[in-house]
N, C-alpha and C. Protein backbone atom coordinates (compact mmCIF):
# COMPACT_ATOMS: atom_id res chain seq x y z
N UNK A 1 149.81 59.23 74.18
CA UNK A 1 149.38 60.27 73.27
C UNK A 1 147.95 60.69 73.64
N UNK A 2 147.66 62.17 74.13
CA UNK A 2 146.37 62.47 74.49
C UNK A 2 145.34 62.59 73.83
N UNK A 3 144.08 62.55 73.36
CA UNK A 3 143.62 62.39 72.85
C UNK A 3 143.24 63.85 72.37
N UNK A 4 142.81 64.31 70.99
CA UNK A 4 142.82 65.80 70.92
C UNK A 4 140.94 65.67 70.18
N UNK A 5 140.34 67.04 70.41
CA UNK A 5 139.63 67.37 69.88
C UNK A 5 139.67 68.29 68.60
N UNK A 6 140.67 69.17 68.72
CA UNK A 6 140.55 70.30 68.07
C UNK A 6 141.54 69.97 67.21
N UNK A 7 141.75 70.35 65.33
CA UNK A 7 142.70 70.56 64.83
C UNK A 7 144.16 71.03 64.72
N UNK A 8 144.83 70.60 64.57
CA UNK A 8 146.52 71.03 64.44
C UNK A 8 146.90 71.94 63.05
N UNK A 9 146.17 70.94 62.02
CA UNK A 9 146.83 71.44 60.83
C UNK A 9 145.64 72.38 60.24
N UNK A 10 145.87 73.25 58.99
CA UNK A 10 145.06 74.28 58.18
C UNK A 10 144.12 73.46 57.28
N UNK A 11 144.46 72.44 57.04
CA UNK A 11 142.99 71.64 56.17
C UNK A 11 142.50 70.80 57.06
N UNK A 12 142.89 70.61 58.28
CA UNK A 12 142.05 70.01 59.68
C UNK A 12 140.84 71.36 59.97
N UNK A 13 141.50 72.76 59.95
CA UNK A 13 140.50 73.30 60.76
C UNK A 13 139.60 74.17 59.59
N UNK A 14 139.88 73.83 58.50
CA UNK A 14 138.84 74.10 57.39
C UNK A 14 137.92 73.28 57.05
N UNK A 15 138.32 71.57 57.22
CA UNK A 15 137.37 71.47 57.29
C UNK A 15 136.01 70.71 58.68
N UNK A 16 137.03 71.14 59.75
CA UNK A 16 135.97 70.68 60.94
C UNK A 16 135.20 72.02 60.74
N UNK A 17 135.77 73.48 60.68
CA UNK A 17 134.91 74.42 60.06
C UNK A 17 133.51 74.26 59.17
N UNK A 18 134.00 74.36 58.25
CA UNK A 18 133.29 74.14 57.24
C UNK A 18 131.85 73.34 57.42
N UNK A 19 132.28 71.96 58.47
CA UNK A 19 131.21 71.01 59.11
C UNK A 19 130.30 72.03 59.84
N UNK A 20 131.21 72.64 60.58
CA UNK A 20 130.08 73.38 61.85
C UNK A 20 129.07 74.48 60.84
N UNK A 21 129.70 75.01 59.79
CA UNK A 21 129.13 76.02 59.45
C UNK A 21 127.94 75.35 58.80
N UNK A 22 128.36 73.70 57.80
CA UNK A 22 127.02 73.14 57.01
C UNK A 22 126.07 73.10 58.38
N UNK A 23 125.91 72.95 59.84
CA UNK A 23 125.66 72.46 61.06
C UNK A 23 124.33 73.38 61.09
N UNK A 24 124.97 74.96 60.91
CA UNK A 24 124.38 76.29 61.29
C UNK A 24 123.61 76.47 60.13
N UNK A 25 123.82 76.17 58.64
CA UNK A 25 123.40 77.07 57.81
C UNK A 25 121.84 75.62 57.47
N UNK A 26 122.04 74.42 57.93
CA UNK A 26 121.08 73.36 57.94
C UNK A 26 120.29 73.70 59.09
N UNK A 27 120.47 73.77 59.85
CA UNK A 27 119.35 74.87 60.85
C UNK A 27 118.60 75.55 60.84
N UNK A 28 119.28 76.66 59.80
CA UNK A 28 118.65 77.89 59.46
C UNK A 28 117.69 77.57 58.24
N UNK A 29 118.23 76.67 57.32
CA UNK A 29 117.24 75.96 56.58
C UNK A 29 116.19 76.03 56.92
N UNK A 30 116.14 74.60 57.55
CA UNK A 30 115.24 73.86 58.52
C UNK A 30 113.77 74.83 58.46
N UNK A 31 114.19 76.26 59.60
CA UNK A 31 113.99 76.55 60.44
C UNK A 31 113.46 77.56 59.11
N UNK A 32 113.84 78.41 58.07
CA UNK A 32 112.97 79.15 57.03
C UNK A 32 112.09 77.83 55.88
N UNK A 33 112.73 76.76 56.02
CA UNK A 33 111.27 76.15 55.17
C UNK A 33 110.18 76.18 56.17
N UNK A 34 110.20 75.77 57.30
CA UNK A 34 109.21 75.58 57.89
C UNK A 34 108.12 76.97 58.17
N UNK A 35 108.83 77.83 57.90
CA UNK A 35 107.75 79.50 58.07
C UNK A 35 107.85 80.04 57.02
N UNK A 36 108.39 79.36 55.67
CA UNK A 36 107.70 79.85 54.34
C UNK A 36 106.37 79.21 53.64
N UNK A 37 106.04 78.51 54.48
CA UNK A 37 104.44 78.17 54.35
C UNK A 37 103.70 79.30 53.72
N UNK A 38 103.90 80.22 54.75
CA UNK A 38 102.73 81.52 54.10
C UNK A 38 103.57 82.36 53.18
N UNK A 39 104.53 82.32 52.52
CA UNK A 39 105.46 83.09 51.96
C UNK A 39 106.37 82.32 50.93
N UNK A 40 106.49 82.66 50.04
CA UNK A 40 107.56 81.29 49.11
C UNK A 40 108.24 82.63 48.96
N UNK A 41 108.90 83.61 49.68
CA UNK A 41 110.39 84.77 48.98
C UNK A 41 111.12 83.56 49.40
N UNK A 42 111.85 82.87 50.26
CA UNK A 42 112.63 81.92 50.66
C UNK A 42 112.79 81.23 49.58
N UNK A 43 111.80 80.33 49.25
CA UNK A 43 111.92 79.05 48.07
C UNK A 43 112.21 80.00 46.86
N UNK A 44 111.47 80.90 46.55
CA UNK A 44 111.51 81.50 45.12
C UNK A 44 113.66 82.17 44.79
N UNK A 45 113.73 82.93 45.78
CA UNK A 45 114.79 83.71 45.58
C UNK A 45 116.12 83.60 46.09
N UNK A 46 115.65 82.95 47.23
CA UNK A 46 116.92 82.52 48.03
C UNK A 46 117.58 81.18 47.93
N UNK A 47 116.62 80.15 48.42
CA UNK A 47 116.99 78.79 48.73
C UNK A 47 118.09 78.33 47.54
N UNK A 48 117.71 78.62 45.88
CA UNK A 48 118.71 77.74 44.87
C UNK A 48 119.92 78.52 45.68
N UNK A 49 120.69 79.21 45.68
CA UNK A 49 121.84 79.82 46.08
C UNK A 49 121.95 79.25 47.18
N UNK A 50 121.28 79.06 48.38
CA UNK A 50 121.16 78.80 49.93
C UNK A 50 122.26 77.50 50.00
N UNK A 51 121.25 76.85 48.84
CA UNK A 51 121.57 75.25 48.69
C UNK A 51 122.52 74.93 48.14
N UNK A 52 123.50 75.77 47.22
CA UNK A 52 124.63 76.23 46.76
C UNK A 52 125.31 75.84 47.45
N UNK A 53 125.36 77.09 48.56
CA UNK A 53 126.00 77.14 49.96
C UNK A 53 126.34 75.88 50.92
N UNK A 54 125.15 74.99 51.26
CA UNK A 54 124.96 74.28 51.61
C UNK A 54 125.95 73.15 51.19
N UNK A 55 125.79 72.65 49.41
CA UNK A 55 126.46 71.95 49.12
C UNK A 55 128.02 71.78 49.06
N UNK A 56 128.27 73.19 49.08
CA UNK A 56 129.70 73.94 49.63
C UNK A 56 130.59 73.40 50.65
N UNK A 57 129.60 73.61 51.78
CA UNK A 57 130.36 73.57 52.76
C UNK A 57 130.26 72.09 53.05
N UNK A 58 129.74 71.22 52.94
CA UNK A 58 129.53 69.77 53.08
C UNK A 58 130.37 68.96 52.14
N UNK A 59 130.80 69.64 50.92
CA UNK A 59 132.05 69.03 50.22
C UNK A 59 133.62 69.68 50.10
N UNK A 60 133.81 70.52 51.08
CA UNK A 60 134.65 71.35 51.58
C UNK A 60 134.60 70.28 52.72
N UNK A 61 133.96 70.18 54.14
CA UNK A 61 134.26 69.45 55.04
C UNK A 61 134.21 68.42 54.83
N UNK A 62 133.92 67.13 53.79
CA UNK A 62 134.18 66.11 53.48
C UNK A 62 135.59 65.62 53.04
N UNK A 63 135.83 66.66 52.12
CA UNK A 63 136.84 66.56 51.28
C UNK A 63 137.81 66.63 52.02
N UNK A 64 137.69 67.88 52.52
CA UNK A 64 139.07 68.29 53.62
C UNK A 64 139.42 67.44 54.57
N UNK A 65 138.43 67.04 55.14
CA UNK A 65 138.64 66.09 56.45
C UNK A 65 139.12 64.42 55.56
N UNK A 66 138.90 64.47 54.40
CA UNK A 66 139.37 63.08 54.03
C UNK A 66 140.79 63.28 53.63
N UNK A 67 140.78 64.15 53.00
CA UNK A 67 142.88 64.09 52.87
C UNK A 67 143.03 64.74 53.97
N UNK A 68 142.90 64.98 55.25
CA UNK A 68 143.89 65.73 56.39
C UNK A 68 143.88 63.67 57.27
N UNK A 69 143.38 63.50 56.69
CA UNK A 69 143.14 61.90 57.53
C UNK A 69 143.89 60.99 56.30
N UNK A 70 143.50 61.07 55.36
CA UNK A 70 144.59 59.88 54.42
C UNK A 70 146.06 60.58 54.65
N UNK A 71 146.35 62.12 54.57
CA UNK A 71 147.66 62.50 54.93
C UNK A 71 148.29 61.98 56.01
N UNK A 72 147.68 61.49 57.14
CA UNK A 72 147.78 61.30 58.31
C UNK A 72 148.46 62.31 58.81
N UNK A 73 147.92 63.39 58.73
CA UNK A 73 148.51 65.19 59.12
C UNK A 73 147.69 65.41 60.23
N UNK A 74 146.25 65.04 60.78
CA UNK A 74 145.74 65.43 61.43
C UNK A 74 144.06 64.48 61.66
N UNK A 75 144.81 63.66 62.99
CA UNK A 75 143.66 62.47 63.87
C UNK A 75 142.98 63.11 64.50
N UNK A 76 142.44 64.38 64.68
CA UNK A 76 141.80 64.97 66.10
C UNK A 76 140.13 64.64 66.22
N UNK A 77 139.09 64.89 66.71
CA UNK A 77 138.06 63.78 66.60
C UNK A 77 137.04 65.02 65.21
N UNK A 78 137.67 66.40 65.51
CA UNK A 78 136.72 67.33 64.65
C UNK A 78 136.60 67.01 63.24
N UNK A 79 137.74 66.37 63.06
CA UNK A 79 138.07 66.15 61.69
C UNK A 79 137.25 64.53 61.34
N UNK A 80 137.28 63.91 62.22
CA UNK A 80 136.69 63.07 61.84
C UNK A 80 135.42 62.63 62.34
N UNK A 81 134.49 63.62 62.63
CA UNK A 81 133.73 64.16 62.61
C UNK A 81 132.89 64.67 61.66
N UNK A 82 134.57 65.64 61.09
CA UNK A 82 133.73 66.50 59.84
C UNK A 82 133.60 65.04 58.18
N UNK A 83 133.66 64.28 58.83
CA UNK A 83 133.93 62.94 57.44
C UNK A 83 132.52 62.56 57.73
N UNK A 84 131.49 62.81 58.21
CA UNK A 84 130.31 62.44 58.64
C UNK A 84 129.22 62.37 57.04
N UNK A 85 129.32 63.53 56.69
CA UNK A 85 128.86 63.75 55.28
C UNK A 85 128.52 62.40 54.34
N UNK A 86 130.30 62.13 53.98
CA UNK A 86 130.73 61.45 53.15
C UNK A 86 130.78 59.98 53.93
N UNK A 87 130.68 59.75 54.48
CA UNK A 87 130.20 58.69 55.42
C UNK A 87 128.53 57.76 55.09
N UNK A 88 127.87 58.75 55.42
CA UNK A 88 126.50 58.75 54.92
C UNK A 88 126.00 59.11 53.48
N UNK A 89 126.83 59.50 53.28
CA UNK A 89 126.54 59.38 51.46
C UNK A 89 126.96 58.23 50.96
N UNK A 90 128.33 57.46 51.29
CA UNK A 90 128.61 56.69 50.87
C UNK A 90 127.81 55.22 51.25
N UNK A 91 127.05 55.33 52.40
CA UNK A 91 126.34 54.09 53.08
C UNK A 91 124.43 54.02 52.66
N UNK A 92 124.77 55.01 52.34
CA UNK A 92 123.01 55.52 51.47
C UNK A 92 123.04 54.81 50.01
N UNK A 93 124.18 54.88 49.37
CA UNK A 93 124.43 54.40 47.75
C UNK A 93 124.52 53.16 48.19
N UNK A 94 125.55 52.64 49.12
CA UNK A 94 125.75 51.21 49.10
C UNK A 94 124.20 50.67 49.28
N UNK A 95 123.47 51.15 50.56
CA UNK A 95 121.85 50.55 51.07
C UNK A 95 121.08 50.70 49.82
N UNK A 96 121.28 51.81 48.56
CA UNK A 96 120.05 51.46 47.37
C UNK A 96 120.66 50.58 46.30
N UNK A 97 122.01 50.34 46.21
CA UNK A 97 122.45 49.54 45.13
C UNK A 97 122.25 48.20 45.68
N UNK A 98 122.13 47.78 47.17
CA UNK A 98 121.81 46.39 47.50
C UNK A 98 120.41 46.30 47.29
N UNK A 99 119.21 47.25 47.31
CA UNK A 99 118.16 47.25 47.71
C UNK A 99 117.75 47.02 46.02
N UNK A 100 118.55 47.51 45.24
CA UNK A 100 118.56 47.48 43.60
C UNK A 100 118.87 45.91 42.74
N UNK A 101 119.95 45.27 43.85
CA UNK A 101 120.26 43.90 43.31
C UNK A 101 119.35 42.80 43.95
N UNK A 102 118.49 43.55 45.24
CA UNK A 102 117.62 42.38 45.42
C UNK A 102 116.29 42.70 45.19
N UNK A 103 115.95 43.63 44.18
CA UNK A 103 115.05 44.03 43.56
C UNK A 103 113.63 44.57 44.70
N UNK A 104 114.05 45.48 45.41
CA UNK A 104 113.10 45.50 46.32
C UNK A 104 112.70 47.39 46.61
């Protein structure tokens, strides 16, 4: 069985999608906090919505990529890939709830 990159099924390629797009639109972030220094239109008007967006597409490609993988509908590496999110969210809670029981 060859090994695939790319999606087969429609909630495989929504949400390796979805990943690339949180990919692009965290970039673009990035890349307007850092030159709204002299300017807050970004922070003031845009960013709450931006971040909207943001949160969107990162629980769209979490989500998706976790039932196209518990379905076992679709192994390809994009998809599990796009589980990256929820991966690190879930290993961030575990690292402060230990960091919480050993009081540190």
């Amino acid at each position: 069985m060859p090994i695939e990159f790319w999606p087969k099924t429609r909630i495989g390629w929504i949400a390796a999608l979805s990943f690339d797009l949180f990919g692009v639109l965290y970039i673009i972030n990035g890349y307007m906090l850092k030159i709204s220094a002299s300017s807050s239109w970004w922070l003031d008007s845009v960013l709450p919505s931006y971040g909207i967006a943001l949160m969107m597409t990162v629980v769209t490609a979490s989500v998706g990529s976790v039932i196209a993988l518990l379905l076992r509908r679709d192994s390809a590496w994009a998809v599990w890939i796009a589980t990256l999110p929820i991966v690190v969210w879930v290993a961030v809670r575990c690292l402060i709830f230990v960091l919480n029981i050993l009081h540190l």
